[in-house]
C-alpha atoms as a PDB file:
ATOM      1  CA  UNK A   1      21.497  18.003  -1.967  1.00  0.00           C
ATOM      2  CA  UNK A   2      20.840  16.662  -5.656  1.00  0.00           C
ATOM      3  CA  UNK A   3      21.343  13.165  -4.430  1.00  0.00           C
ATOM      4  CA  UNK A   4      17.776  14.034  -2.847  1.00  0.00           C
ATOM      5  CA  UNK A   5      18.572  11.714   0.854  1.00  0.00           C
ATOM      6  CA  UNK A   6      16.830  13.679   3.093  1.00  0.00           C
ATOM      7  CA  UNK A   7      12.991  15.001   3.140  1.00  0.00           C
ATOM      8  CA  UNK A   8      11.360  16.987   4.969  1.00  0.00           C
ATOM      9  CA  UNK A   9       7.570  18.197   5.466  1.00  0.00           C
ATOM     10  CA  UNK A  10       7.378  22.278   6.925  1.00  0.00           C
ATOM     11  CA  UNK A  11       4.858  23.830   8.668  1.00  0.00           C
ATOM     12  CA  UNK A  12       4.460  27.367   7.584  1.00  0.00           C
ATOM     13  CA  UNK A  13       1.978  29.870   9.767  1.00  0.00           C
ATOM     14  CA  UNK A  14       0.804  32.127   6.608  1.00  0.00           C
ATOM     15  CA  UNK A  15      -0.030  35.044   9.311  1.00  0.00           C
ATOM     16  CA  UNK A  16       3.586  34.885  11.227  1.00  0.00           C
ATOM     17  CA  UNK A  17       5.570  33.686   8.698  1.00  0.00           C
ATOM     18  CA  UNK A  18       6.803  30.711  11.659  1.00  0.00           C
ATOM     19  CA  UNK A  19       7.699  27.923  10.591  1.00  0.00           C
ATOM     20  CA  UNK A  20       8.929  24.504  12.066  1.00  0.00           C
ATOM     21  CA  UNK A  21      10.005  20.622  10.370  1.00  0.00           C
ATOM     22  CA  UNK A  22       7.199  18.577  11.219  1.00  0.00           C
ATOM     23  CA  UNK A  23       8.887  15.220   9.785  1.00  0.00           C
ATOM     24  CA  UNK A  24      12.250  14.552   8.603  1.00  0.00           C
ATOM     25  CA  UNK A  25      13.316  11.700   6.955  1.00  0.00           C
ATOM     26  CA  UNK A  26      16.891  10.814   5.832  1.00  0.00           C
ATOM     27  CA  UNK A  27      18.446   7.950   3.776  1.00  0.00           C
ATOM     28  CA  UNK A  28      21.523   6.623   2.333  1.00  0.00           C
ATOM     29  CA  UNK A  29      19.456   6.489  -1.250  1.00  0.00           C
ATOM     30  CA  UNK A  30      17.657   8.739  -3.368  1.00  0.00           C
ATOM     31  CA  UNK A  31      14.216   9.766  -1.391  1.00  0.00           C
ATOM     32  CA  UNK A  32      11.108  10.467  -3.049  1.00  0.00           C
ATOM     33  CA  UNK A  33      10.623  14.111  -2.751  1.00  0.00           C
ATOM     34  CA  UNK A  34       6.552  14.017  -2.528  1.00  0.00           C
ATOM     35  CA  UNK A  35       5.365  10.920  -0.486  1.00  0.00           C
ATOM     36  CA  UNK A  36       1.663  10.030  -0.009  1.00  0.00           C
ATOM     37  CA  UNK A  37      -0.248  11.971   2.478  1.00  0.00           C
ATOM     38  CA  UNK A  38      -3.968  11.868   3.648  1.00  0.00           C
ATOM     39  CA  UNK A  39      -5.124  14.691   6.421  1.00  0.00           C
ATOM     40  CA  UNK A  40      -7.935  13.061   8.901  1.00  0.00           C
ATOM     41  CA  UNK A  41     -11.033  15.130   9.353  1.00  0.00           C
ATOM     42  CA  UNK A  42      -9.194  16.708  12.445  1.00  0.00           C
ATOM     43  CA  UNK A  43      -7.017  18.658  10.249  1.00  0.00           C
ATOM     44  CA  UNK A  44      -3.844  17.873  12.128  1.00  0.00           C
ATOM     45  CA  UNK A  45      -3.490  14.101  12.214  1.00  0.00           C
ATOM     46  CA  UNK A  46      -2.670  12.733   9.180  1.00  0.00           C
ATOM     47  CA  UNK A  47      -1.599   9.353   7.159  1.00  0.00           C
ATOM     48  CA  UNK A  48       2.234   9.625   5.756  1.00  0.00           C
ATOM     49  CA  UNK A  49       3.574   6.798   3.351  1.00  0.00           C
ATOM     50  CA  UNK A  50       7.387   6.799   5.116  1.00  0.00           C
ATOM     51  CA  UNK A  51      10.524   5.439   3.656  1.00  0.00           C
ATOM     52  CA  UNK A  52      12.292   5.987   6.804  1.00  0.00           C
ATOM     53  CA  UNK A  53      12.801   2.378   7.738  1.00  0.00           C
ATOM     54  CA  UNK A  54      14.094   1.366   4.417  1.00  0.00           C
ATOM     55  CA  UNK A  55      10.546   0.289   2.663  1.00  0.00           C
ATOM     56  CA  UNK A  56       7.558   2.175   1.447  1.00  0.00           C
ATOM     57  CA  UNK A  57       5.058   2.207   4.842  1.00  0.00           C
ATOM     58  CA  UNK A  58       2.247   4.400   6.266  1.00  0.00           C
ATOM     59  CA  UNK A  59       2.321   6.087   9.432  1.00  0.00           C
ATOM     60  CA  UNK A  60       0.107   7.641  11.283  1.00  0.00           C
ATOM     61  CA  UNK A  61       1.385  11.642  12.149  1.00  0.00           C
ATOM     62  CA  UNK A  62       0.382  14.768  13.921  1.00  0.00           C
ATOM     63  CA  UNK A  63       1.417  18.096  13.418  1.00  0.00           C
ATOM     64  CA  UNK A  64       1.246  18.306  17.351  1.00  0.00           C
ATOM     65  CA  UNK A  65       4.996  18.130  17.511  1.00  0.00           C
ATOM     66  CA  UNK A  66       4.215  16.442  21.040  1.00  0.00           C
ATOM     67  CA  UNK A  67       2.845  13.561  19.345  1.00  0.00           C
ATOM     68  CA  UNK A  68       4.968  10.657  18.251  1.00  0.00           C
ATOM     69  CA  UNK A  69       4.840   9.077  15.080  1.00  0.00           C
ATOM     70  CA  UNK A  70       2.575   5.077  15.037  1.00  0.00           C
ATOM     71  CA  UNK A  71       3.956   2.903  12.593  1.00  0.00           C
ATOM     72  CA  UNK A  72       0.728   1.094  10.923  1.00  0.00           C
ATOM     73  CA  UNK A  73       3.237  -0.826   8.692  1.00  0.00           C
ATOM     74  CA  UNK A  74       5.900  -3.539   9.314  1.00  0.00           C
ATOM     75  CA  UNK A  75       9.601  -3.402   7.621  1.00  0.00           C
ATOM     76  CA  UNK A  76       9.254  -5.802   4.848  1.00  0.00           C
ATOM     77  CA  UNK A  77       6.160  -4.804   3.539  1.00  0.00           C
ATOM     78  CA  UNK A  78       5.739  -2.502   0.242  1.00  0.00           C
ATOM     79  CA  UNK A  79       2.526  -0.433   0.490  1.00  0.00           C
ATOM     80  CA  UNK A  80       0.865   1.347  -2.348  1.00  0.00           C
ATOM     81  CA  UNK A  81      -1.880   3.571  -2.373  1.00  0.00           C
ATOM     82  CA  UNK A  82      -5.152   3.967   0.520  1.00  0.00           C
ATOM     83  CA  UNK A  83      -8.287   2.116  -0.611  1.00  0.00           C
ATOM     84  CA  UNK A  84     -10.624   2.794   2.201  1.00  0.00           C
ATOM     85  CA  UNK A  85     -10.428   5.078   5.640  1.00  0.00           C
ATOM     86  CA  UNK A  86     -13.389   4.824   7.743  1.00  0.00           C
ATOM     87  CA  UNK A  87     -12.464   7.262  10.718  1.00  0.00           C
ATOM     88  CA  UNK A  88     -15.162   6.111  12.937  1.00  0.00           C
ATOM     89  CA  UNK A  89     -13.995   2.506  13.305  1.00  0.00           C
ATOM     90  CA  UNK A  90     -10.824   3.812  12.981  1.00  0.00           C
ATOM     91  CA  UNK A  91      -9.793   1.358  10.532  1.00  0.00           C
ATOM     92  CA  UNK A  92      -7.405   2.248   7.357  1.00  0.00           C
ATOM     93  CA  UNK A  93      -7.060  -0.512   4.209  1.00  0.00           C
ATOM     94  CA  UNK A  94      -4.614  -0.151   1.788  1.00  0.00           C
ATOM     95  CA  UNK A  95      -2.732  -2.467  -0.774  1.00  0.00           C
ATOM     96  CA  UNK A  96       0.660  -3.793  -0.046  1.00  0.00           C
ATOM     97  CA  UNK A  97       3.287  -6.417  -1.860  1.00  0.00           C
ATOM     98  CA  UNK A  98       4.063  -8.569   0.609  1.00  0.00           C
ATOM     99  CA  UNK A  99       4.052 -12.466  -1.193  1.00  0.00           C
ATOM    100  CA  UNK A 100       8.046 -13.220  -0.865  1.00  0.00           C
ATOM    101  CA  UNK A 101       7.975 -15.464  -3.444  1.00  0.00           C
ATOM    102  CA  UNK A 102       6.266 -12.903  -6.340  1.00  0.00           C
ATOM    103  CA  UNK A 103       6.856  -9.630  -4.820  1.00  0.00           C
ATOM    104  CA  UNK A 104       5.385  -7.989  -7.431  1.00  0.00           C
ATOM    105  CA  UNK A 105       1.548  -9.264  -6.647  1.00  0.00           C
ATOM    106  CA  UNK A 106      -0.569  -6.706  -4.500  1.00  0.00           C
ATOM    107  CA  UNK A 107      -2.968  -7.749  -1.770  1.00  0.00           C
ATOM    108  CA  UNK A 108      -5.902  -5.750   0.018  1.00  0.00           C
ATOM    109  CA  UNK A 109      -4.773  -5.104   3.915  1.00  0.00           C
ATOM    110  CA  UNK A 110      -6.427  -3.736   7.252  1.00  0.00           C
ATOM    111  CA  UNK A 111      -4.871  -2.245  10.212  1.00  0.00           C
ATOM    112  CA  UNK A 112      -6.413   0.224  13.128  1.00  0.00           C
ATOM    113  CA  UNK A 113      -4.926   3.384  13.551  1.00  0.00           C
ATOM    114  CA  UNK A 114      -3.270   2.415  16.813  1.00  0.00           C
ATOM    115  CA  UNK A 115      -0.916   0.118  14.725  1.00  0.00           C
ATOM    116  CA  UNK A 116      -2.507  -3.116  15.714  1.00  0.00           C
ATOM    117  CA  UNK A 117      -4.444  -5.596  13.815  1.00  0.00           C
ATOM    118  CA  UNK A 118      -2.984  -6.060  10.746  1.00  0.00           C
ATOM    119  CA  UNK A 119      -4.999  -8.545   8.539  1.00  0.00           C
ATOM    120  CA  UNK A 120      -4.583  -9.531   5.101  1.00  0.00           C
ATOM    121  CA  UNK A 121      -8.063  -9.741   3.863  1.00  0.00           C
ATOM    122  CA  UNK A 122      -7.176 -11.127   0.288  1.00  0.00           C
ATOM    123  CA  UNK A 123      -5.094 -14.023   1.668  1.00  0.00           C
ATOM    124  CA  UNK A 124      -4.766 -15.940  -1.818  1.00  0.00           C
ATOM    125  CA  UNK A 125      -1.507 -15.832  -3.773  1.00  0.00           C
ATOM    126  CA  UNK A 126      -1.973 -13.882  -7.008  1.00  0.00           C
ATOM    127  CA  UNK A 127      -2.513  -9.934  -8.058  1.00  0.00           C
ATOM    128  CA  UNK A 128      -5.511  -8.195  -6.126  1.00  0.00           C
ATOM    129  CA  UNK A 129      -7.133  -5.061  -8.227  1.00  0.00           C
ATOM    130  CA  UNK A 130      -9.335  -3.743  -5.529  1.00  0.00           C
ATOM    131  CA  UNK A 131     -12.705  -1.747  -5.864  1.00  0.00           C
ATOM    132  CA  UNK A 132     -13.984  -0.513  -2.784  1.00  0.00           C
ATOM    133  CA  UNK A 133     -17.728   0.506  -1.898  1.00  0.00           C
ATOM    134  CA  UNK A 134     -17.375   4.620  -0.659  1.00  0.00           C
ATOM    135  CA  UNK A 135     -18.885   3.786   2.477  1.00  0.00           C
ATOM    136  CA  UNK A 136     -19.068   0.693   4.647  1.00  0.00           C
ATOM    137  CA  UNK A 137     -16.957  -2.713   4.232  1.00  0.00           C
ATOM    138  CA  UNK A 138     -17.524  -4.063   1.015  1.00  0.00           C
ATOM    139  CA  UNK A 139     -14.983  -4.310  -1.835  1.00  0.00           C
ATOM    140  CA  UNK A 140     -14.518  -6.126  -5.354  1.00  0.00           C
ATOM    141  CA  UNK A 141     -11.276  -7.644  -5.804  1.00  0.00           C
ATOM    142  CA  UNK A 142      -9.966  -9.241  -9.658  1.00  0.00           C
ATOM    143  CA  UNK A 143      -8.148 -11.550  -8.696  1.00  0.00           C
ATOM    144  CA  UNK A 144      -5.272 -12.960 -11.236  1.00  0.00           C
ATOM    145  CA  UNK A 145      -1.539 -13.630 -11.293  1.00  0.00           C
ATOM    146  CA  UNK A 146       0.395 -13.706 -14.787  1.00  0.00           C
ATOM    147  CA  UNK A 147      -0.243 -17.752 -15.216  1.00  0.00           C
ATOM    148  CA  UNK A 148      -4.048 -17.081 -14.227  1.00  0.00           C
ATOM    149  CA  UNK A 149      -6.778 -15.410 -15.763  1.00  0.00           C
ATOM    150  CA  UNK A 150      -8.898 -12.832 -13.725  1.00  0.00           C
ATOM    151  CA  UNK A 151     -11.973 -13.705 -10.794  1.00  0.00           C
ATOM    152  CA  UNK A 152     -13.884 -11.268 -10.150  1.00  0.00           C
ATOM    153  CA  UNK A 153     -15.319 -11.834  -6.586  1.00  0.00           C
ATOM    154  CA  UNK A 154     -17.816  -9.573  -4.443  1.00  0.00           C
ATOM    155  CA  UNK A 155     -16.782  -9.208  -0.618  1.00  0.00           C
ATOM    156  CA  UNK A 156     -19.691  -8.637   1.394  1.00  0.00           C
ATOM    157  CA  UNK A 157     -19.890  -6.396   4.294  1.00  0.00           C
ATOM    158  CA  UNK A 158     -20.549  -9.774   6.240  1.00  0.00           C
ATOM    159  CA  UNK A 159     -17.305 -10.951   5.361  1.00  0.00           C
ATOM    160  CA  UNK A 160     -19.551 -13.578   2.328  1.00  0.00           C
ATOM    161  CA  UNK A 161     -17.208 -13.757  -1.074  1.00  0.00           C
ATOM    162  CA  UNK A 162     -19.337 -13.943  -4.096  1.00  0.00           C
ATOM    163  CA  UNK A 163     -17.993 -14.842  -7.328  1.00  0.00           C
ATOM    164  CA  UNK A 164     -19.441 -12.682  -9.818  1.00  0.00           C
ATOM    165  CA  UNK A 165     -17.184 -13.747 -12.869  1.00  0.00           C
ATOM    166  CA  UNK A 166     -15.272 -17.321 -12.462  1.00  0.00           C
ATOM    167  CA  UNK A 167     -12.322 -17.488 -14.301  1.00  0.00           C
ATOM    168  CA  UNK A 168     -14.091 -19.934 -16.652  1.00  0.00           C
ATOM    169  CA  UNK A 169     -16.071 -17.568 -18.114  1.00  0.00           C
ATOM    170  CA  UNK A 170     -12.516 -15.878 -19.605  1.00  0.00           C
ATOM    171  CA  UNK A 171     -11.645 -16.961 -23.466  1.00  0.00           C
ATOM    172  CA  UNK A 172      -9.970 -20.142 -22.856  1.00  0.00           C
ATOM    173  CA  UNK A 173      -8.627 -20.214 -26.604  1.00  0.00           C
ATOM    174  CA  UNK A 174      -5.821 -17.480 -25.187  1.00  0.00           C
ATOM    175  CA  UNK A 175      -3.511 -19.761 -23.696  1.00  0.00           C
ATOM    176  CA  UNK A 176      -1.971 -18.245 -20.112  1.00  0.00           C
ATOM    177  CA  UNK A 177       1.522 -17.084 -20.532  1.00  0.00           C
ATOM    178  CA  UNK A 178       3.928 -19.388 -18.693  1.00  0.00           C
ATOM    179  CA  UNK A 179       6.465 -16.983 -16.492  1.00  0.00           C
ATOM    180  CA  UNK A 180       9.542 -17.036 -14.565  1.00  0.00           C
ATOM    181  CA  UNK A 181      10.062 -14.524 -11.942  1.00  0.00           C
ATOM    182  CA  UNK A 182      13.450 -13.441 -12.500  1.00  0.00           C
ATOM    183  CA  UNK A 183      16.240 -11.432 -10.395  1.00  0.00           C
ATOM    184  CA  UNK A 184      19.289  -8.951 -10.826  1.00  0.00           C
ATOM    185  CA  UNK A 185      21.082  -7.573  -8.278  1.00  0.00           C
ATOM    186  CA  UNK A 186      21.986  -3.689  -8.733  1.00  0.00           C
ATOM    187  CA  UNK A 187      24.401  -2.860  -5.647  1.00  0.00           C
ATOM    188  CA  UNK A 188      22.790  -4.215  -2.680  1.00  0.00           C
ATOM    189  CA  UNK A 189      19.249  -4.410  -4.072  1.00  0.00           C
ATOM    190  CA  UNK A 190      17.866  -6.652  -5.609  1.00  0.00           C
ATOM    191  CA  UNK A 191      15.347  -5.969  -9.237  1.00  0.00           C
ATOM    192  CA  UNK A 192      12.347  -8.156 -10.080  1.00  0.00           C
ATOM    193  CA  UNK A 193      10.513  -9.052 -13.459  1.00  0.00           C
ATOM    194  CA  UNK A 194       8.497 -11.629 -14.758  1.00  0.00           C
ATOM    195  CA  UNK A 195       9.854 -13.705 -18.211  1.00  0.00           C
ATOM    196  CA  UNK A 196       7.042 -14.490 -20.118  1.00  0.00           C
ATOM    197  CA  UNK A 197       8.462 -18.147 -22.231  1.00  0.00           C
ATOM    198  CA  UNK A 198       7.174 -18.773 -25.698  1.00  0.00           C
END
């Protein structure tokens, strides 16, 4: 319908013409009509960011329609985009919002692809910008918050941080904008912003 509440992805057999709904997703809101997907090397498992439970989270799919869904993501949590997938430690990392009291900061995460051992591996409060090495474990990460100018830190392989730019070395004649994180409820959800003060 043009309130756009439910979603669904179809499997199509181009030599047939068969088809069958692989996921279906329905809400009481407007759904976004082309969620995040990333196929694994198998060609039939793949990583879906779901809205299903009310918040943006990945899950891990199959197009086996024997195969149940794994959430890899808790309610609560916001995810945004995948960083890193390394299939043969079967490990995915992505950034998520998940600082209650600035939702609007992003952190680096880690979770297998059994759903367990989720691990925030950029713990600090504050905005994460990651950079991640193509293969391997290592990642840059800017680190900064609106009231805080940028680190840039190296995270080694061997789980070492290295700063490679302190926030020192930033022009300190710019003063840091002093902010409010302020609210507005719309219906039943609440809208964040940040007031920057003179």
């Amino acid at each position: 319908n043009r309130c756009q509440q439910t979603w669904e992805l179809v499997w199509v057999d181009l030599t047939s013409g068969a088809s069958r709904v692989v996921l279906s997703e329905t809400q009481s809101c407007w759904h976004e009509n082309n969620p995040q997907r990333q196929f694994l090397s198998d060609g039939t498992t793949f990583l879906h960011q779901s809205q299903q439970s009310g918040w943006l989270g990945w899950k891990l799919c199959s197009l086996d329609p024997n195969v149940d869904p794994i959430p890899l993501t808790p309610p609560g949590m916001v995810v945004g985009p995948i960083v890193h997938l390394d299939e043969s430690s079967q490990i995915l990392r992505f950034t998520a919002a998940n600082q209650p009291k600035f939702p609007l900061h992003q952190q680096l995460f880690e979770v297998r692809l059994d759903g367990s051992k989720l691990t925030c591996l950029t713990p600090e409060p504050g905005h994460h910008e990651i950079f991640h090495a193509p293969a391997g474990s290592a990642f840059i990460a800017i680190h900064q918050s609106v009231e805080m100018p940028p680190e840039i830190r190296l995270h080694s392989s061997k789980d070492e941080v290295y700063v490679l730019s302190p926030r020192e070395s930033f022009d300190k004649g710019s003063r840091p904008a002093q902010s409010e994180l302020v609210s507005i409820m719309v219906g039943d959800t609440e809208i964040f912003g940040v007031l920057h003060l003179p």
